[in-house]
Protein backbone atom coordinates (compact mmCIF):
# COMPACT_ATOMS: atom_id res chain seq x y z
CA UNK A 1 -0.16 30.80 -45.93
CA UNK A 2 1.45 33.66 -47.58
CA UNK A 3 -1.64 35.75 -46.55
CA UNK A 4 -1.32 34.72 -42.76
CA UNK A 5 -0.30 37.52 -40.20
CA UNK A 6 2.60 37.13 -37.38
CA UNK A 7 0.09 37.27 -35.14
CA UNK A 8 -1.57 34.63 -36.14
CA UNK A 9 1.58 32.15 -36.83
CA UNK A 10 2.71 33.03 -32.93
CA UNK A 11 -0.88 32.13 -31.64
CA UNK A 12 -0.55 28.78 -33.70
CA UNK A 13 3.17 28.05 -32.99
CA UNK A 14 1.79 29.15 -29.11
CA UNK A 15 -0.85 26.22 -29.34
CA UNK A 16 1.61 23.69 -30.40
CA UNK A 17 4.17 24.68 -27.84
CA UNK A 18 1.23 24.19 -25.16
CA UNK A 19 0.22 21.13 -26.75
CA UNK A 20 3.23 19.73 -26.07
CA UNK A 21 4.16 20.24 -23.28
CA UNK A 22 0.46 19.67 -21.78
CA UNK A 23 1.40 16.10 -23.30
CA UNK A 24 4.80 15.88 -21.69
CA UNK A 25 3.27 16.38 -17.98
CA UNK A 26 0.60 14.05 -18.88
CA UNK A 27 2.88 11.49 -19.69
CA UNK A 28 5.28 12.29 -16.81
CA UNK A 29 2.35 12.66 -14.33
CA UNK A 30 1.11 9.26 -15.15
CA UNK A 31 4.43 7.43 -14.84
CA UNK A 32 4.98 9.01 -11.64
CA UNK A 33 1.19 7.32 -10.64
CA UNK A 34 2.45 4.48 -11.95
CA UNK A 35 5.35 4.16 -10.07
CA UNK A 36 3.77 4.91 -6.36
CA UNK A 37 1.05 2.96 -7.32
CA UNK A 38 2.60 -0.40 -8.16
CA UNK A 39 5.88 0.50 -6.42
CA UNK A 40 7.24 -1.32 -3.41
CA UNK A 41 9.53 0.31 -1.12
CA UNK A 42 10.45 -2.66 1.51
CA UNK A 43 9.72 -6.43 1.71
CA UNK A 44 9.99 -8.55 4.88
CA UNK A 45 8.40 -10.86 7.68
CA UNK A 46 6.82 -9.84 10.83
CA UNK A 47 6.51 -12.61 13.22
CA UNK A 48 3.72 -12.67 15.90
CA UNK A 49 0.09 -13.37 16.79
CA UNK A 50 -2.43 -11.99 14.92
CA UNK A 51 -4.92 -9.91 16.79
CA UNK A 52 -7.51 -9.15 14.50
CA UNK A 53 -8.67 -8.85 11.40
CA UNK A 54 -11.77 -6.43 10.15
CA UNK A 55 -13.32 -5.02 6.84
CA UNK A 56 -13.82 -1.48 7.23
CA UNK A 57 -14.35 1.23 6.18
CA UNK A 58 -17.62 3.67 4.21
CA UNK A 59 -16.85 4.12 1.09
CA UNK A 60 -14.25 1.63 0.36
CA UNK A 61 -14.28 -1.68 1.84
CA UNK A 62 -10.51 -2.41 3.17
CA UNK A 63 -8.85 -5.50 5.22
CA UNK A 64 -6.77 -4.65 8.10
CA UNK A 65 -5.08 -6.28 11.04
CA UNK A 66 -3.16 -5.71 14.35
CA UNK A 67 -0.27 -8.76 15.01
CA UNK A 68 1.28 -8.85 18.31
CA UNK A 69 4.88 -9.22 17.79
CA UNK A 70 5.57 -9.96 21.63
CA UNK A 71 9.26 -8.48 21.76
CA UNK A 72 10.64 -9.32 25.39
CA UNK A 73 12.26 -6.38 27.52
CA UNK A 74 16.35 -6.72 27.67
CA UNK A 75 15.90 -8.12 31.26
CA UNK A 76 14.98 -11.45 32.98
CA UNK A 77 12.11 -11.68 34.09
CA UNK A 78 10.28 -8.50 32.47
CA UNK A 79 6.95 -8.78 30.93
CA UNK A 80 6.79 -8.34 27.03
CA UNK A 81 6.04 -5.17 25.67
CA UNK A 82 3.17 -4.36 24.00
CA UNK A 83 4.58 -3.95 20.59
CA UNK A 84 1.66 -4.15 17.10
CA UNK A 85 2.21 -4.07 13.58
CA UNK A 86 -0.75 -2.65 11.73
CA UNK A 87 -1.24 -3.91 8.06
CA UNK A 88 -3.42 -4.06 5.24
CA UNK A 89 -4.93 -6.66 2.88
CA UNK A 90 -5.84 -6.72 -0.14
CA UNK A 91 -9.23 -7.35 -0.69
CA UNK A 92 -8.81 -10.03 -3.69
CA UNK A 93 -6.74 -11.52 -1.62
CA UNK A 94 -9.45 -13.96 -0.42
CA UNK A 95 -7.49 -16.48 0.55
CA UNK A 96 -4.83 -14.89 2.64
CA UNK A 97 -8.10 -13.20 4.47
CA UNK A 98 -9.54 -16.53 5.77
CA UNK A 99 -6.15 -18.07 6.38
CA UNK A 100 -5.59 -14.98 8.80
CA UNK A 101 -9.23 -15.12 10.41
CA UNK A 102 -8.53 -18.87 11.32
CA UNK A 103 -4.87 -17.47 13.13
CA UNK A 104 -6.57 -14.62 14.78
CA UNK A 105 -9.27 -16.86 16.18
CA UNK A 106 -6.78 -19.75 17.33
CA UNK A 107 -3.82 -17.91 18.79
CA UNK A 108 -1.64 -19.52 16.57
CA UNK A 109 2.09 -17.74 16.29
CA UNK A 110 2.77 -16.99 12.22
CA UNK A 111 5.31 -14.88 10.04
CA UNK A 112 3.28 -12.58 7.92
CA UNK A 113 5.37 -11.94 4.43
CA UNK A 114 4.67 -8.14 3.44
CA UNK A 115 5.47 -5.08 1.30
CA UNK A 116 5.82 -1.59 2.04
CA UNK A 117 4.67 0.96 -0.71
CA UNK A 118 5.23 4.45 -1.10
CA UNK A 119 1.54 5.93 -0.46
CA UNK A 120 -1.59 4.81 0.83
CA UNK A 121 -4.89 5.01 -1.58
CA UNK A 122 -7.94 4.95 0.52
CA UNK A 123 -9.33 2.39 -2.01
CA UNK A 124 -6.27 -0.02 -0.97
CA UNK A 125 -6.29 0.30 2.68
CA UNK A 126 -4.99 2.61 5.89
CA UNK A 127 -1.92 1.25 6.09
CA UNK A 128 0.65 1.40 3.51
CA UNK A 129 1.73 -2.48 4.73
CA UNK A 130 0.32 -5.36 2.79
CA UNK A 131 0.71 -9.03 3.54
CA UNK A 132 0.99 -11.13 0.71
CA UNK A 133 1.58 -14.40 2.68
CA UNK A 134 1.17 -16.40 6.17
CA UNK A 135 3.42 -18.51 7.56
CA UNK A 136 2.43 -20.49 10.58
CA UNK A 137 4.68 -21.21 13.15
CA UNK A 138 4.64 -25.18 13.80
């Protein structure tokens, strides 16, 4: 050690300052991932018919859906307005899927529980709306 130049202690001290903080935005970058990735922004129920329901997509194979949530104009005797919600589904969600195909193909009026997250993943779905429940409307 006693035979080691400045230079050489800087480039080493260099490499461990660098190490660091490589380590530190590492770290940072993947609990900032974490946190749009598993994060939900908004939960709620839409209420309406459910329009359709497709797999789609190239590359990744995503659920989505269109529900009709029939709002009615502020007047008598208006027509409704042609108002959609667009959402996602998870594709494990196997169960939720065929509950929704059955609604889209009867008509049926149901509440569709959801969450809102911060960013869509193209692996997830277009939307960044995903039910996790159906209600129907009795």
């Amino acid at each position: 050690m006693e035979n080691e130049s400045v230079g050489q202690r800087i480039k080493r001290s260099v490499k461990k300052i660098l190490g660091r903080l490589l380590l530190i935005v590492l770290i940072i970058g993947i609990v900032v991932f974490a946190f749009v990735y598993w994060g939900i922004y908004e939960r709620g129920i839409m209420a309406g018919k459910v329009l359709r329901i497709t797999q789609k997509g190239v590359l990744f194979k995503t659920y989505e859906g269109k529900l009709n949530l029939e709002t009615f104009g502020a007047m008598k005797n208006t027509s409704t307005l042609a108002e959609t919600f667009d959402f996602s589904v998870e594709s494990n969600e196997a169960e939720i899927i065929k509950e929704l195909e059955q609604v889209a193909l009867s008509g049926e009026r149901v509440n569709l529980k959801f969450i809102k997250r911060y960013v869509i993943f193209p692996w997830r779905g277009d939307t960044r709306y995903f039910v996790e429940g159906v209600e129907r409307i009795k």
